[in-house]
C-alpha atoms as a PDB file:
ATOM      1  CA  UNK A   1      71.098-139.318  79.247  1.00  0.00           C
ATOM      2  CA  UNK A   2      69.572-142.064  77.195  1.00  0.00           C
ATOM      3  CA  UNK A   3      70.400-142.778  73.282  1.00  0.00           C
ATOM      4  CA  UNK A   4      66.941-141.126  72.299  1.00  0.00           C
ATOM      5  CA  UNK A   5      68.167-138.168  74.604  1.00  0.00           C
ATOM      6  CA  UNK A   6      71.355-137.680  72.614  1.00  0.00           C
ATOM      7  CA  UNK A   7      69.482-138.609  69.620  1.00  0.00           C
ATOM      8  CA  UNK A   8      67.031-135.728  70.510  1.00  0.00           C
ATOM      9  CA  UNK A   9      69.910-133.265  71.017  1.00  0.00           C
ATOM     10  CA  UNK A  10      72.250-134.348  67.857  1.00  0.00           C
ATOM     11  CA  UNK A  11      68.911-133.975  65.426  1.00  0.00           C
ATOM     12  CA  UNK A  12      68.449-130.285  67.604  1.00  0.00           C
ATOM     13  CA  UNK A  13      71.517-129.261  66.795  1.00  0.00           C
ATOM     14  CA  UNK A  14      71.891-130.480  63.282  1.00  0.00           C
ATOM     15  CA  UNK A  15      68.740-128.822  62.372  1.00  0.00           C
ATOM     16  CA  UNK A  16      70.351-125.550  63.829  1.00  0.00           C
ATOM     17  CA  UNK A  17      73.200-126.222  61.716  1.00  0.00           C
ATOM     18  CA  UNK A  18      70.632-126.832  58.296  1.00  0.00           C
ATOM     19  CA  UNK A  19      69.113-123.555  59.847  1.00  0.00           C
ATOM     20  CA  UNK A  20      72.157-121.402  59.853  1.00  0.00           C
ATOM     21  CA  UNK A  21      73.794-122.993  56.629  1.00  0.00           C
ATOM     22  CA  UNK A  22      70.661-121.754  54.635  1.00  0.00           C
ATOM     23  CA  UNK A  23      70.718-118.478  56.743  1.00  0.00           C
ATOM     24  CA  UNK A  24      74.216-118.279  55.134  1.00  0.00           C
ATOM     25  CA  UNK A  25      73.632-119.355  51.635  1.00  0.00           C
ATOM     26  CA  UNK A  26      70.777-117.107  51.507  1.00  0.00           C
ATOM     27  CA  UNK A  27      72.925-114.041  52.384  1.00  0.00           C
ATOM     28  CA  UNK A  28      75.456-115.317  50.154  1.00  0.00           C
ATOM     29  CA  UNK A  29      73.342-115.091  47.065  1.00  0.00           C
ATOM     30  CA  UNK A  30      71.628-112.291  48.051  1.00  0.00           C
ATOM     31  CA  UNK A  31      75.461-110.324  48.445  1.00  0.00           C
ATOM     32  CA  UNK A  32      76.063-112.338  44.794  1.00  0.00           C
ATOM     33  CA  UNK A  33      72.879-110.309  43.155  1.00  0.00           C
ATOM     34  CA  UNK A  34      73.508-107.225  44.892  1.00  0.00           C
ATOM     35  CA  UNK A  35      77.037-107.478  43.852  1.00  0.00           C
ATOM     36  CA  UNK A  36      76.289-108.398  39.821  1.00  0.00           C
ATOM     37  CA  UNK A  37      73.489-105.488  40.024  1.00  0.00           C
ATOM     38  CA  UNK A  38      76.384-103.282  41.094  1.00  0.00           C
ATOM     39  CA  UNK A  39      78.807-104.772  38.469  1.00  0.00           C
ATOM     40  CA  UNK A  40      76.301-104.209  35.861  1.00  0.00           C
ATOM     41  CA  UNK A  41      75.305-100.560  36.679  1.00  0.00           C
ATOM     42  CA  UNK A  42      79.079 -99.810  36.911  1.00  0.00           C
ATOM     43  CA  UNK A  43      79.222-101.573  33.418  1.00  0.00           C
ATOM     44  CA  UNK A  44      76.334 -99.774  31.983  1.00  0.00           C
ATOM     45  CA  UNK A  45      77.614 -96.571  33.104  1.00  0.00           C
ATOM     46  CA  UNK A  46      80.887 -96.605  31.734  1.00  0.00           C
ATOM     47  CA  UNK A  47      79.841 -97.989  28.737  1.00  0.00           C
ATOM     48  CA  UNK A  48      77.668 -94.943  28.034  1.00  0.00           C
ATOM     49  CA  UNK A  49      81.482 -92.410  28.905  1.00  0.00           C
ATOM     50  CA  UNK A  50      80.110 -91.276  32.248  1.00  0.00           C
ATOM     51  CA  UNK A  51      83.078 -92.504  34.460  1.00  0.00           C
ATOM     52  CA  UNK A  52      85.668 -91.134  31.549  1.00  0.00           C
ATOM     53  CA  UNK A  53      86.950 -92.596  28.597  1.00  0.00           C
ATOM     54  CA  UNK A  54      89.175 -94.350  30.148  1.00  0.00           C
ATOM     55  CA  UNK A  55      86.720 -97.012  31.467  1.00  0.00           C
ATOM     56  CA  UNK A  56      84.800 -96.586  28.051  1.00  0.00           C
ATOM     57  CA  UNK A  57      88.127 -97.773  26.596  1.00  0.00           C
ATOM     58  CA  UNK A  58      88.210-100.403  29.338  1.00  0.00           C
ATOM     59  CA  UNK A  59      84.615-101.455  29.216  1.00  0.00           C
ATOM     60  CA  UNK A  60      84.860-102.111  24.887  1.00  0.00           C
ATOM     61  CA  UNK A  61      87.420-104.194  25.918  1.00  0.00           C
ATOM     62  CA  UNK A  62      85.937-106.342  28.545  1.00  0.00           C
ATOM     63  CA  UNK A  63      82.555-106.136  26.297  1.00  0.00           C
ATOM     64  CA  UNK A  64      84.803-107.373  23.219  1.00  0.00           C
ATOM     65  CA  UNK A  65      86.281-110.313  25.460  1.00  0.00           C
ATOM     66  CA  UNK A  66      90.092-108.653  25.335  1.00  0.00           C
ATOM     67  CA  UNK A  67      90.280-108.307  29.096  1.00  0.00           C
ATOM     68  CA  UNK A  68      88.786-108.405  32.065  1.00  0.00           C
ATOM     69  CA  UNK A  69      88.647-106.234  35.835  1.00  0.00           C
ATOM     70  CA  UNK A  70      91.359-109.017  36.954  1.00  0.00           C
ATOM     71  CA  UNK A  71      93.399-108.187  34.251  1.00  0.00           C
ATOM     72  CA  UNK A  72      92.927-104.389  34.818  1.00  0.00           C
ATOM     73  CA  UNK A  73      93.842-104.152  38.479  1.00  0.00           C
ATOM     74  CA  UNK A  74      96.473-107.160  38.757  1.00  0.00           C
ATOM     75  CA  UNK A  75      98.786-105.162  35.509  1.00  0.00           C
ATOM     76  CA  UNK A  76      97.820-107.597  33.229  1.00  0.00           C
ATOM     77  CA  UNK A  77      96.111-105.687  31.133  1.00  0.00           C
ATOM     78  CA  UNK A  78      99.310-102.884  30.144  1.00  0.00           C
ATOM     79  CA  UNK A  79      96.856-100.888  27.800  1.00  0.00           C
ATOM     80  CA  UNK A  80      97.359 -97.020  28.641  1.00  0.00           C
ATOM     81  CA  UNK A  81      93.381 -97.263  29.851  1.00  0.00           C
ATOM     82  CA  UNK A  82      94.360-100.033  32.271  1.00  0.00           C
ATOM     83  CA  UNK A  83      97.582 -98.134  33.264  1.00  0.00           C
ATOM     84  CA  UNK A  84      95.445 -94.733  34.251  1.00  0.00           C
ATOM     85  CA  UNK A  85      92.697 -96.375  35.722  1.00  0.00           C
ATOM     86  CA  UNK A  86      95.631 -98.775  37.955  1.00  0.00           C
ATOM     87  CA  UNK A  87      96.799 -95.072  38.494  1.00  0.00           C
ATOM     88  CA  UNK A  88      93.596 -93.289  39.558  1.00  0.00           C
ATOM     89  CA  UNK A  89      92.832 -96.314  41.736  1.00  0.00           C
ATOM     90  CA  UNK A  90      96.242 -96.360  43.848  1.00  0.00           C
ATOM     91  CA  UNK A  91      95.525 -92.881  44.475  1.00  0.00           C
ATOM     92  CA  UNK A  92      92.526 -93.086  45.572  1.00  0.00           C
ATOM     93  CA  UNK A  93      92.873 -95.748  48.392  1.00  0.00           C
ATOM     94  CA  UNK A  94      96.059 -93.513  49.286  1.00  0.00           C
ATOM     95  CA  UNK A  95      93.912 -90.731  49.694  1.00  0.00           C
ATOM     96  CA  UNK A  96      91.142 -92.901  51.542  1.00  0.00           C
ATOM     97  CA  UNK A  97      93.662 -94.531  53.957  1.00  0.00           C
ATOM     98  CA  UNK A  98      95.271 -91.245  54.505  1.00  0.00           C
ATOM     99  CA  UNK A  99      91.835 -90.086  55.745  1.00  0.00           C
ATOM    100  CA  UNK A 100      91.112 -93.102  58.072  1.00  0.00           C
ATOM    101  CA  UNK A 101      94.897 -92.454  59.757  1.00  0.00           C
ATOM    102  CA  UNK A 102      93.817 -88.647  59.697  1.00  0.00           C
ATOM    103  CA  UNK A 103      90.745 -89.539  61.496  1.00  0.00           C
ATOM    104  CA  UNK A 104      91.802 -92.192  64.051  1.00  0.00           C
ATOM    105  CA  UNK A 105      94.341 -89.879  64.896  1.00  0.00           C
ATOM    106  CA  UNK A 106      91.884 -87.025  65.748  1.00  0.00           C
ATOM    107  CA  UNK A 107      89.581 -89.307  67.535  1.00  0.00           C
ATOM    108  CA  UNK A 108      92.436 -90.997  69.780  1.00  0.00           C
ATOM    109  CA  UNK A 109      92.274 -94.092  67.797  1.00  0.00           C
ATOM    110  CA  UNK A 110      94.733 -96.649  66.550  1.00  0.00           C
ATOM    111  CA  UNK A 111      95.831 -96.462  63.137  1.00  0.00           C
ATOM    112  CA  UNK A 112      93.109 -98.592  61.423  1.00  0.00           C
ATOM    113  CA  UNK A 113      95.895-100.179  59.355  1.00  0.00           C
ATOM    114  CA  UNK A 114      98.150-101.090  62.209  1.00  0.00           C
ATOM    115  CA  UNK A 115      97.388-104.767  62.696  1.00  0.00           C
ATOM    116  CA  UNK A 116      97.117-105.080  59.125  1.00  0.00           C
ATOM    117  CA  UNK A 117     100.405-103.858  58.297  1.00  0.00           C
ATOM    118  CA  UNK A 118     101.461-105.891  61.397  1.00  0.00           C
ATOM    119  CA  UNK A 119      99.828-109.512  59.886  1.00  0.00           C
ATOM    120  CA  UNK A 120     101.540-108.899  56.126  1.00  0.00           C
ATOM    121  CA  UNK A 121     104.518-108.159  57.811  1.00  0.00           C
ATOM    122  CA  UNK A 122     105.061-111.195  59.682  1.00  0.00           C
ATOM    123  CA  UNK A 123     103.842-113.428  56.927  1.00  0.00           C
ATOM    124  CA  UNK A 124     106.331-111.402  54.892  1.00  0.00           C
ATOM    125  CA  UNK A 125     108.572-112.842  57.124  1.00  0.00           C
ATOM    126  CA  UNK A 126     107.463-115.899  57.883  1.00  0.00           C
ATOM    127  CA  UNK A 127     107.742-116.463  53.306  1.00  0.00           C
ATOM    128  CA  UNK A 128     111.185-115.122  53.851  1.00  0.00           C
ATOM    129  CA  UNK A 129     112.221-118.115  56.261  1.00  0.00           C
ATOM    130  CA  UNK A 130     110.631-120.543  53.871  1.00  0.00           C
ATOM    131  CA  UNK A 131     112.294-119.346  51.325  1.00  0.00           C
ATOM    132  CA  UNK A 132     115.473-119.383  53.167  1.00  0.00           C
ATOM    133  CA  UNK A 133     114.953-123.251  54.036  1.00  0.00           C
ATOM    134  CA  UNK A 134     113.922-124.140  50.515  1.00  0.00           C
ATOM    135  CA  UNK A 135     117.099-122.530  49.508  1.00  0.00           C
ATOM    136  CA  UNK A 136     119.161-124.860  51.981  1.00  0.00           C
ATOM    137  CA  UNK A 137     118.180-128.429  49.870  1.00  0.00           C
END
């Protein structure tokens, strides 16, 4: 192949790459919108008491700058509001991963969690042996 051949190729194939990065981005700030719209209606709504006082506590808050979802979820935020909506949260995705085992198991399926539980096991481990090393200097 001659240098305008593989001239002709590597221009192809970077404009496929210019072609799928904008594919990408586009998608990207598309699932960004979609994602603030979501935020905001979720906002909006709690604001006005509909998803319990809890998250119209919650929602003052983040409103007033005091905290924020991060703070909520990750315990940083020990307000009773934070606490019961940490609560109501755990219990839900119990209750939703309950009914994905339930299901799987009714449909002859692996546990959907299996290979999860298997990956943050062995990293568990694998931070355990680096630990372990550290500990040896």
């Amino acid at each position: 192949m001659s240098n305008e051949g593989y001239i002709a190729r590597f221009e192809e194939l970077f404009r496929s790459f210019d072609n799928l990065s904008q594919a990408i981005n586009k998608q990207r700030e598309q699932n960004q919108r979609d994602n603030a719209e979501h935020r905001q209606r979720r906002a909006e709504a709690a604001r006005r008491g509909e998803l319990g006082e809890d998250w119209k506590t919650i929602q003052e808050r983040i409103d007033n700058g005091e905290t924020t979802l991060e703070d909520v979820f990750s315990g940083k935020d020990t307000s009773e509001a934070a606490e019961t909506i940490r609560k109501t949260a755990q219990q839900n995705v119990t209750k939703v991963m309950q009914q994905a085992r339930q299901e799987a198991e009714e449909n002859d399926e692996e546990d959907p969690f299996a290979a999860f539980q298997e990956k943050l096991s062995a990293l568990s481990k694998a931070t355990e042996e680096r630990v372990r090393h550290f500990q040896g200097f």
